[in-house]
PDB file of N, CA and C in Angstrom:
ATOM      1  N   UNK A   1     -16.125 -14.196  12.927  1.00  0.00           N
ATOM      2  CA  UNK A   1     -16.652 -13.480  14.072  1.00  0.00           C
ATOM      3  C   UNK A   1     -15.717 -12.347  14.482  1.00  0.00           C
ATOM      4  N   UNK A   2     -14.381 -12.712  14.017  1.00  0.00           N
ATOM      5  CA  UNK A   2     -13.557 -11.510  14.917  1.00  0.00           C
ATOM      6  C   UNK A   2     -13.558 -10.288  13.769  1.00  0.00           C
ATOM      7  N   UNK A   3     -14.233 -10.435  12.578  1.00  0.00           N
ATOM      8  CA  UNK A   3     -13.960  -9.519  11.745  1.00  0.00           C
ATOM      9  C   UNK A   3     -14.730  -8.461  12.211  1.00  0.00           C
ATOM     10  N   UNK A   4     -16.321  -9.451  12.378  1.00  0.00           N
ATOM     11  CA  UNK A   4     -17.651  -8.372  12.632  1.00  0.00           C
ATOM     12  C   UNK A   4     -16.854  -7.324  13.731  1.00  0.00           C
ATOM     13  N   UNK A   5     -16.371  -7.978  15.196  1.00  0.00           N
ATOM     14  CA  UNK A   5     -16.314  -7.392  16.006  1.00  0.00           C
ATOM     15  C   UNK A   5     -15.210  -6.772  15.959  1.00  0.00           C
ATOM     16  N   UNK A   6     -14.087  -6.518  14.904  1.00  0.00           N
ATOM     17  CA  UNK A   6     -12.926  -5.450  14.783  1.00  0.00           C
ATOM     18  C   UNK A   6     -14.199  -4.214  13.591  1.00  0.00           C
ATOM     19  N   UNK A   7     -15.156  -4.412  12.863  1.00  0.00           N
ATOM     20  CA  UNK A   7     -15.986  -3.678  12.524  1.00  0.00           C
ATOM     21  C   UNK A   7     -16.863  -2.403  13.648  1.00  0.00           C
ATOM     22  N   UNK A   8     -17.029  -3.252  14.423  1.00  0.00           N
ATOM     23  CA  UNK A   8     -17.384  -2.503  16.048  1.00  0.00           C
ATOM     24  C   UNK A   8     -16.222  -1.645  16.394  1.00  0.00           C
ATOM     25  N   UNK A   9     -15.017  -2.172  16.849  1.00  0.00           N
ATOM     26  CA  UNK A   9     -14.445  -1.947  17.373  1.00  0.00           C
ATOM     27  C   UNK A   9     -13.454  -0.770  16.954  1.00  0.00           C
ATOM     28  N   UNK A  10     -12.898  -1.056  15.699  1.00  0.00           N
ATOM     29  CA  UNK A  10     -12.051  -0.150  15.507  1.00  0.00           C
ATOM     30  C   UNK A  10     -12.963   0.938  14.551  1.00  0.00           C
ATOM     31  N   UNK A  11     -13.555   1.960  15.319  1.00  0.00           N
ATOM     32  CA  UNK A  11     -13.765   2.896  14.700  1.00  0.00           C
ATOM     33  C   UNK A  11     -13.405   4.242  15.015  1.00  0.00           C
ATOM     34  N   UNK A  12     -13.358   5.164  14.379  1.00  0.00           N
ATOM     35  CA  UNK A  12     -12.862   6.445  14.270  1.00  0.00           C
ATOM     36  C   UNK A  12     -14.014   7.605  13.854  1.00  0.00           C
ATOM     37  N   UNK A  13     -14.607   8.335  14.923  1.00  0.00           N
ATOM     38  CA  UNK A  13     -15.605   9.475  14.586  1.00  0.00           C
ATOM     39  C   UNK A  13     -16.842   8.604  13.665  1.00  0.00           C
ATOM     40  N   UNK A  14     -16.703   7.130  14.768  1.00  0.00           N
ATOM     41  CA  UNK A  14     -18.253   7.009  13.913  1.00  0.00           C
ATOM     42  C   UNK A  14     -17.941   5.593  12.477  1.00  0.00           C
ATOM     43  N   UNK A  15     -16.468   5.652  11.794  1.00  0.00           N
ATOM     44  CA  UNK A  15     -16.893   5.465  10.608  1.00  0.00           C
ATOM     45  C   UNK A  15     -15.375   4.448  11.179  1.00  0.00           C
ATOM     46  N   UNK A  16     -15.666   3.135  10.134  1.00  0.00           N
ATOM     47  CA  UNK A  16     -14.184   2.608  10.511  1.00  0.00           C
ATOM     48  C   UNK A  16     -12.945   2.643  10.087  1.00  0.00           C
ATOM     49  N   UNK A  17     -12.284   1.886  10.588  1.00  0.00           N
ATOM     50  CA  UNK A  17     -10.978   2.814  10.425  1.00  0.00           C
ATOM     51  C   UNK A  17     -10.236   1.838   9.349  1.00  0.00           C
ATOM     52  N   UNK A  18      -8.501   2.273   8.907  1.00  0.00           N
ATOM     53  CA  UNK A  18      -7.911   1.479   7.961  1.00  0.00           C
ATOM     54  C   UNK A  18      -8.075  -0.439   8.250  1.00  0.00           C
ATOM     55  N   UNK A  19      -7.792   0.154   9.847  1.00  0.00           N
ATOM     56  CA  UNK A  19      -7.432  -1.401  10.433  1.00  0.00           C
ATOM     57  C   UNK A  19      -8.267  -2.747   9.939  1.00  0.00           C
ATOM     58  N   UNK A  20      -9.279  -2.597   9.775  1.00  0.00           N
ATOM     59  CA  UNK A  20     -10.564  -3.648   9.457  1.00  0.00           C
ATOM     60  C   UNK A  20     -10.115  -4.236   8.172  1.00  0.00           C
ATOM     61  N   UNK A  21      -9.455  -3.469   7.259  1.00  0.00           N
ATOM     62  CA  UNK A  21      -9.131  -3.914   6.415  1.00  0.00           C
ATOM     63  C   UNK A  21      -7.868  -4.879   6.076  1.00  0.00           C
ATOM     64  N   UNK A  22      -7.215  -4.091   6.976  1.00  0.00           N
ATOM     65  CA  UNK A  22      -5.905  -5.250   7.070  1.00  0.00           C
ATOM     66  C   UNK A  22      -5.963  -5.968   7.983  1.00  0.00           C
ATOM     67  N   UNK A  23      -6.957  -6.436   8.923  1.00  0.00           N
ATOM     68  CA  UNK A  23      -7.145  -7.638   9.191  1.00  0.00           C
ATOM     69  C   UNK A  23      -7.529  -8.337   8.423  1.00  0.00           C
ATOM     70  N   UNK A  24      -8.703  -8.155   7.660  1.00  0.00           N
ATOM     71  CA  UNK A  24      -9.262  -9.025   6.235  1.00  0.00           C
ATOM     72  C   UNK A  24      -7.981  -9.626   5.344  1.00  0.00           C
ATOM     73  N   UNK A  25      -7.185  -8.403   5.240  1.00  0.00           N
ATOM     74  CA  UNK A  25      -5.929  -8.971   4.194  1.00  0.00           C
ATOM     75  C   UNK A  25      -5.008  -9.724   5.102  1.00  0.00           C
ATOM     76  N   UNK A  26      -4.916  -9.973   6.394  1.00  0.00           N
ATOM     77  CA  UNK A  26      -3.654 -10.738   7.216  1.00  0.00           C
ATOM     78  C   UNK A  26      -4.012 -11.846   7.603  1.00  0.00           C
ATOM     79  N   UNK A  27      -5.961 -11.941   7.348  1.00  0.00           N
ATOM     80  CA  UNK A  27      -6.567 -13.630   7.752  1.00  0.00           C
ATOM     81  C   UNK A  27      -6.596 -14.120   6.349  1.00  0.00           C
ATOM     82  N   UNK A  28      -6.486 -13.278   5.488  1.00  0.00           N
ATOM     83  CA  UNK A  28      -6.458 -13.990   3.607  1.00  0.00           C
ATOM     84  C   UNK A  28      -5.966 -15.305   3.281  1.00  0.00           C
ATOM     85  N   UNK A  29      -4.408 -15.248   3.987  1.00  0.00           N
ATOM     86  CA  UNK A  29      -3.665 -16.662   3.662  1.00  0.00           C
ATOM     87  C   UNK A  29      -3.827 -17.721   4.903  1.00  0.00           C
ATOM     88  N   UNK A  30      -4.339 -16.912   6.298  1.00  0.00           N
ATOM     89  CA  UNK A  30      -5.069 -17.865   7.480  1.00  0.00           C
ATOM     90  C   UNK A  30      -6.056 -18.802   6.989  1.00  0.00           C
ATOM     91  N   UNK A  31      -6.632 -17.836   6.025  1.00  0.00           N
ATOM     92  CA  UNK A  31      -8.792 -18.715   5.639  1.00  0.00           C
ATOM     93  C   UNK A  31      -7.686 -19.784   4.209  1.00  0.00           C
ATOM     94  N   UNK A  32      -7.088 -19.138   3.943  1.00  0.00           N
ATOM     95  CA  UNK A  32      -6.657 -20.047   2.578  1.00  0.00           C
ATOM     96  C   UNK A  32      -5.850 -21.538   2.740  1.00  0.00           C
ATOM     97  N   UNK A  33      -5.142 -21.203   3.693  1.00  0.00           N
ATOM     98  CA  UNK A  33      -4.043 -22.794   4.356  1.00  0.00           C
ATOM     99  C   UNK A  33      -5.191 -23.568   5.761  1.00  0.00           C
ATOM    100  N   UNK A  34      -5.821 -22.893   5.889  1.00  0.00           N
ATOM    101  CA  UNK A  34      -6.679 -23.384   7.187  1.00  0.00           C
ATOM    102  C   UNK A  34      -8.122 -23.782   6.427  1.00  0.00           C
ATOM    103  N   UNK A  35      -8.410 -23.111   5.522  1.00  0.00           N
ATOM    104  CA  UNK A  35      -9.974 -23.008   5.122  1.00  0.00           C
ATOM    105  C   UNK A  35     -11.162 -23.083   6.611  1.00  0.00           C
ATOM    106  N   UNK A  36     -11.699 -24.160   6.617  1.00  0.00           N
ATOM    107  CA  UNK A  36     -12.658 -24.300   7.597  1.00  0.00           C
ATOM    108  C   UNK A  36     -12.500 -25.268   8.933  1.00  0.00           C
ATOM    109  N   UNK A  37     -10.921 -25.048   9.260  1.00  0.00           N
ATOM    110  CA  UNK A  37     -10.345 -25.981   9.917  1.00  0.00           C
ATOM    111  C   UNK A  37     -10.899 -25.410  11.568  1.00  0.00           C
ATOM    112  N   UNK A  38     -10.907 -26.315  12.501  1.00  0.00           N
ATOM    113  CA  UNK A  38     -11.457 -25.696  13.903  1.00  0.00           C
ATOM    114  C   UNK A  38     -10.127 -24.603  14.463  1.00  0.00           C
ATOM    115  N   UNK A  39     -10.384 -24.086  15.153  1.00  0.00           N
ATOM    116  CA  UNK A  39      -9.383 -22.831  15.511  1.00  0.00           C
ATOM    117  C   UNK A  39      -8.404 -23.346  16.546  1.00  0.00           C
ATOM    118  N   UNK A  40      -8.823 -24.758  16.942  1.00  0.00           N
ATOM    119  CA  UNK A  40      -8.461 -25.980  18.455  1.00  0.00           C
ATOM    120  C   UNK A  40      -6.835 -26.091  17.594  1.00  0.00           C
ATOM    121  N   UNK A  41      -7.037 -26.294  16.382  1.00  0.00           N
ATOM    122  CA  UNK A  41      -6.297 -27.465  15.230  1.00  0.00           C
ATOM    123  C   UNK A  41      -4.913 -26.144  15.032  1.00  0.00           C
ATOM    124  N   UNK A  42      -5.116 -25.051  15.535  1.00  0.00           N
ATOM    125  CA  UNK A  42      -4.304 -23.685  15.146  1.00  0.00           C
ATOM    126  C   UNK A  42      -3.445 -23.853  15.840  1.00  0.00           C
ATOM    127  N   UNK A  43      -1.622 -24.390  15.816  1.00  0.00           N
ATOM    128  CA  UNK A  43      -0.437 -23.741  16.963  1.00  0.00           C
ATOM    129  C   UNK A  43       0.611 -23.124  15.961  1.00  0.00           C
ATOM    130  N   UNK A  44       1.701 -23.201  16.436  1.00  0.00           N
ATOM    131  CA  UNK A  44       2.610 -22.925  15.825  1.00  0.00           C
ATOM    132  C   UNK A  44       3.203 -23.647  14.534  1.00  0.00           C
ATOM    133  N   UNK A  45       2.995 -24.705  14.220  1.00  0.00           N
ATOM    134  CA  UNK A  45       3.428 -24.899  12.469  1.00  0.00           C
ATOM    135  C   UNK A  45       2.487 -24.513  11.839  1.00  0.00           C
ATOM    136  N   UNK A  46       1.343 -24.315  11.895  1.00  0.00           N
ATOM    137  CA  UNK A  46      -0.005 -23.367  11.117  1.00  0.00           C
ATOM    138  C   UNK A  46       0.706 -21.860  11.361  1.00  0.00           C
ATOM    139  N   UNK A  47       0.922 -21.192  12.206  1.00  0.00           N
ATOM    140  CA  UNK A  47       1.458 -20.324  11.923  1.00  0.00           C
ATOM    141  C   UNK A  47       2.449 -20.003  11.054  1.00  0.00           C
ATOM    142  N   UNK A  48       3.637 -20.927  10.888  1.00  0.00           N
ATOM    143  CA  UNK A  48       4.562 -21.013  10.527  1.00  0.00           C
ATOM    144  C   UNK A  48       3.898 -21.219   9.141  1.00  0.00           C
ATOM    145  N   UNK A  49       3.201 -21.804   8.530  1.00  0.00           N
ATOM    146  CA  UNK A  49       2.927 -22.296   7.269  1.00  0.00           C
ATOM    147  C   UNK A  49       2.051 -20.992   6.501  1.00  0.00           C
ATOM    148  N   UNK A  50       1.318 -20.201   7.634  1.00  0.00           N
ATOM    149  CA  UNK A  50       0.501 -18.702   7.091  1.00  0.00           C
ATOM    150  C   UNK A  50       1.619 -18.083   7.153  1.00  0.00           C
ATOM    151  N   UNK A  51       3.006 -17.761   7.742  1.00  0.00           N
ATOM    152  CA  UNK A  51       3.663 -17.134   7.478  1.00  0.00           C
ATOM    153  C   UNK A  51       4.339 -17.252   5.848  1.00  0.00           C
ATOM    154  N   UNK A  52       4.859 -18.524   5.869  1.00  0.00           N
ATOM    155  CA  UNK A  52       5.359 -19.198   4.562  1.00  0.00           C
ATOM    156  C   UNK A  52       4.371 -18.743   3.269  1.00  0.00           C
ATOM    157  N   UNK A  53       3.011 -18.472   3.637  1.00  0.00           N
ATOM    158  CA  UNK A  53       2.060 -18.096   2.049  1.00  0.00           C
ATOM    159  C   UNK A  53       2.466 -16.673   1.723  1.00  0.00           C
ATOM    160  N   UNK A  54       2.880 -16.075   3.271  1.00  0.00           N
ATOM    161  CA  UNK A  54       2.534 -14.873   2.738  1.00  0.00           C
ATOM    162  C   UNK A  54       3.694 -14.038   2.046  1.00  0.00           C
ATOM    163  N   UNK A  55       5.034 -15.136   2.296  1.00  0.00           N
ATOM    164  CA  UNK A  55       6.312 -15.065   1.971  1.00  0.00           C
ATOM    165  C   UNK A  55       6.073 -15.181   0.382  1.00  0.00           C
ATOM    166  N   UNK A  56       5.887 -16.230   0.126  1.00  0.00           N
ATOM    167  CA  UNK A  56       5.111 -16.768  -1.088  1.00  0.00           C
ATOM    168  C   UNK A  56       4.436 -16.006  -1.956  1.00  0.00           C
ATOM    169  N   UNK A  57       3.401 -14.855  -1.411  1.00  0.00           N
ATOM    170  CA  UNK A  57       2.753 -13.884  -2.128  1.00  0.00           C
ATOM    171  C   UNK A  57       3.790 -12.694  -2.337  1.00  0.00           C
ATOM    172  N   UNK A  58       5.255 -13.061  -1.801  1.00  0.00           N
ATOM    173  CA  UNK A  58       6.273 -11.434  -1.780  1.00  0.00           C
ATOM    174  C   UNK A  58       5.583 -10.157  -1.108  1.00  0.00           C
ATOM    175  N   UNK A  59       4.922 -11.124  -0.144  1.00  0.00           N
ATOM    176  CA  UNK A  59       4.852  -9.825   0.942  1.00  0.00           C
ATOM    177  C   UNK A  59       5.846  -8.938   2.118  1.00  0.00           C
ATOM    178  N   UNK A  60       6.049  -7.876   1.804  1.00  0.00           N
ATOM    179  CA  UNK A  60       7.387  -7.402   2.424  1.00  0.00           C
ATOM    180  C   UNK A  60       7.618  -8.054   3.990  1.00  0.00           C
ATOM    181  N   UNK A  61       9.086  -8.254   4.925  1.00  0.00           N
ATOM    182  CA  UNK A  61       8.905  -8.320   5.972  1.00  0.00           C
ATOM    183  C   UNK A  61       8.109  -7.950   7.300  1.00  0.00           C
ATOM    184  N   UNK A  62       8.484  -6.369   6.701  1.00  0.00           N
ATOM    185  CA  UNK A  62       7.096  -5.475   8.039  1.00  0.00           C
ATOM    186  C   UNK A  62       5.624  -5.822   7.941  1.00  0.00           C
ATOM    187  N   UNK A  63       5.567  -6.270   7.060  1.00  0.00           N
ATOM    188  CA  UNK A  63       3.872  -6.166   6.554  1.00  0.00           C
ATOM    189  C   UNK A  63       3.266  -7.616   6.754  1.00  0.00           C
ATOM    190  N   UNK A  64       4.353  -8.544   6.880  1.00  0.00           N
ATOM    191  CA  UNK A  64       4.154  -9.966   7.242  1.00  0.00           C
ATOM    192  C   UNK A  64       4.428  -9.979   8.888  1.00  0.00           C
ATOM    193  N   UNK A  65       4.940  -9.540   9.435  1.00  0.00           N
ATOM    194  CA  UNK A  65       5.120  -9.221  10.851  1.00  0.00           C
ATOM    195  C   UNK A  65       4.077  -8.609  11.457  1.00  0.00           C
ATOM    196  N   UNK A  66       3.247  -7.367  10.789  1.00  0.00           N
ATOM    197  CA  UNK A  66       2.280  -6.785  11.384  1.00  0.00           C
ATOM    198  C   UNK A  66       1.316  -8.164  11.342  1.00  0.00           C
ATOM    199  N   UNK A  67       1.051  -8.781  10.091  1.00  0.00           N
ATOM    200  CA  UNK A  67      -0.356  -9.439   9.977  1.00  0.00           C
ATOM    201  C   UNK A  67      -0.010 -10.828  10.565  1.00  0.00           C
ATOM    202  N   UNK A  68       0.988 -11.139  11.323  1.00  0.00           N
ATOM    203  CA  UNK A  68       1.536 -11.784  12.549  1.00  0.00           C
ATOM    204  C   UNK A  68       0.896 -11.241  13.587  1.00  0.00           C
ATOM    205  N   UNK A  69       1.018 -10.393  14.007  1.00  0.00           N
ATOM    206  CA  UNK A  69       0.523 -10.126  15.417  1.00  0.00           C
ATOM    207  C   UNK A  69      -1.274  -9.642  15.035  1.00  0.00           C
ATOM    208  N   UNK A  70      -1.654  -9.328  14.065  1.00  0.00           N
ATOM    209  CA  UNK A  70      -3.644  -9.454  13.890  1.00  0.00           C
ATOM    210  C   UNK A  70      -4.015 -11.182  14.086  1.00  0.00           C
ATOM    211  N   UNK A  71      -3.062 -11.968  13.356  1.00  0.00           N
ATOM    212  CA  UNK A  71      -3.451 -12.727  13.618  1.00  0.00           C
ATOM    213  C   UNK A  71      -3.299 -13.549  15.099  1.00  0.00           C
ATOM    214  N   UNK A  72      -1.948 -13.308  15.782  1.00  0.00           N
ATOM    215  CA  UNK A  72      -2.216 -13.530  17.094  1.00  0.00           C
ATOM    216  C   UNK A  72      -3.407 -12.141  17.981  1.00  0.00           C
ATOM    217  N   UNK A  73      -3.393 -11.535  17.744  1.00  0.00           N
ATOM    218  CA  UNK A  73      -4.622 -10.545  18.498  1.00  0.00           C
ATOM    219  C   UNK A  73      -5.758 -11.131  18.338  1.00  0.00           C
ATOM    220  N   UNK A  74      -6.148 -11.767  16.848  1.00  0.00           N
ATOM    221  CA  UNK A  74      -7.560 -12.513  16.728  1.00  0.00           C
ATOM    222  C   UNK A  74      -7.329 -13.607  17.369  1.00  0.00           C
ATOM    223  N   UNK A  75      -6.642 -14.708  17.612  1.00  0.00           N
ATOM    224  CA  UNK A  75      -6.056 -15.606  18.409  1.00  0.00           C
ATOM    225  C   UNK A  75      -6.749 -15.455  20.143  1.00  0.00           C
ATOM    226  N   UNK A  76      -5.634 -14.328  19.886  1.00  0.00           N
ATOM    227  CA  UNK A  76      -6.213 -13.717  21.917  1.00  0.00           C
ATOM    228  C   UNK A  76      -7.792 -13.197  22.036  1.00  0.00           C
ATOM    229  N   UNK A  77      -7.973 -12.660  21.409  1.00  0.00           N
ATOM    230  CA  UNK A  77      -9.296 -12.340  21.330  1.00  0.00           C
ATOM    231  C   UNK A  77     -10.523 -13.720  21.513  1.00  0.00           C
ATOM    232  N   UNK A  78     -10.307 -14.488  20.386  1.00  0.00           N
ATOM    233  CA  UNK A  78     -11.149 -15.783  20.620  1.00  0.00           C
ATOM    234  C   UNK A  78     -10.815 -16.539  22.045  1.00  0.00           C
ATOM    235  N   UNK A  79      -9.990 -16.795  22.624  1.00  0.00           N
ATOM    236  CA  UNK A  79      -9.598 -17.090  23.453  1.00  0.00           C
ATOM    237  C   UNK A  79     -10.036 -16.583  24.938  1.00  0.00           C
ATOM    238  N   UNK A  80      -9.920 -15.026  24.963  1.00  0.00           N
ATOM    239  CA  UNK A  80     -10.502 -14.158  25.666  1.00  0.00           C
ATOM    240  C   UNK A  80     -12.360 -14.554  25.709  1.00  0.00           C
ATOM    241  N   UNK A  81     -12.800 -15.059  24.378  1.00  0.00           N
ATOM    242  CA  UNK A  81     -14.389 -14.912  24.514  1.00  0.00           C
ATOM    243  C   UNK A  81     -14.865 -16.202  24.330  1.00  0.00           C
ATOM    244  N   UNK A  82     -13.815 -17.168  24.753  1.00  0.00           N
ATOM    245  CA  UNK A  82     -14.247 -18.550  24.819  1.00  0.00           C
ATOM    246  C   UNK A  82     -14.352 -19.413  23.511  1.00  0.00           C
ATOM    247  N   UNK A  83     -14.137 -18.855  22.321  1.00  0.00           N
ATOM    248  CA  UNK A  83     -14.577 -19.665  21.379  1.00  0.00           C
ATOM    249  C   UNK A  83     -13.259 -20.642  20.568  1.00  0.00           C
ATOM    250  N   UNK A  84     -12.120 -20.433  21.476  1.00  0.00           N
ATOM    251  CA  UNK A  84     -10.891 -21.114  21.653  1.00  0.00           C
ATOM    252  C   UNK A  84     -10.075 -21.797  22.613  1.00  0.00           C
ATOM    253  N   UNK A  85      -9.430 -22.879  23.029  1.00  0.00           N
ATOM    254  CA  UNK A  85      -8.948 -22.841  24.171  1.00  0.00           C
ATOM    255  C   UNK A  85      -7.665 -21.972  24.856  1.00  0.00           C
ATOM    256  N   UNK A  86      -7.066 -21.504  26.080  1.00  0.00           N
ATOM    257  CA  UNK A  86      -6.606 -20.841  25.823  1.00  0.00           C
ATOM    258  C   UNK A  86      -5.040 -21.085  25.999  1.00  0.00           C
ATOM    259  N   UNK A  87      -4.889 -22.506  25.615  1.00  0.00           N
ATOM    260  CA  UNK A  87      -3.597 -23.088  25.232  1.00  0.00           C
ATOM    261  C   UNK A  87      -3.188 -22.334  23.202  1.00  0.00           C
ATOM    262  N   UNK A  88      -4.480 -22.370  22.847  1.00  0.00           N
ATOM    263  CA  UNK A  88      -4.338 -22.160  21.681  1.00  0.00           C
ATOM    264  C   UNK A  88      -3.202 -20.419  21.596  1.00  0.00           C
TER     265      UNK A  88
END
């Protein structure tokens, strides 16, 4: 759901922008260690463990840090629209 609505959201003159995409690539190892797990079940050693894949894939520091904070923004976001609690 948060993809559709960063599809909405982040656009530029109409057409979308880089961002959509690297959210897709920063929830990659989220959907992969989580698969279809409830979003309730998400704190900090799930984080810690999507961080660890993406270490794993030799993804540079900055680039694992950015897709740290998409994934807390999608975090806040669900949270913001109810479909999380907002302990999560």
């Amino acid at each position: 759901m948060y993809i559709e609505f960063a599809r909405g959201y982040y656009l530029k003159d109409g057409n979308q922008t880089g961002e959509v995409y690297c959210i897709q690539l920063a929830l990659k190892p989220l959907r992969k260690s989580g698969g279809r797990e409830k979003i309730s079940y998400f704190g900090p050693r799930k984080l810690t463990q999507v961080r660890e894949e993406m270490i794993a894939l030799d993804w540079a520091r900055n680039t694992i840090n950015q897709a740290v904070m998409r994934i807390t923004r999608m975090l806040r976001w669900a949270s913001g629209n109810e479909y999380a609690d907002a302990s999560i």
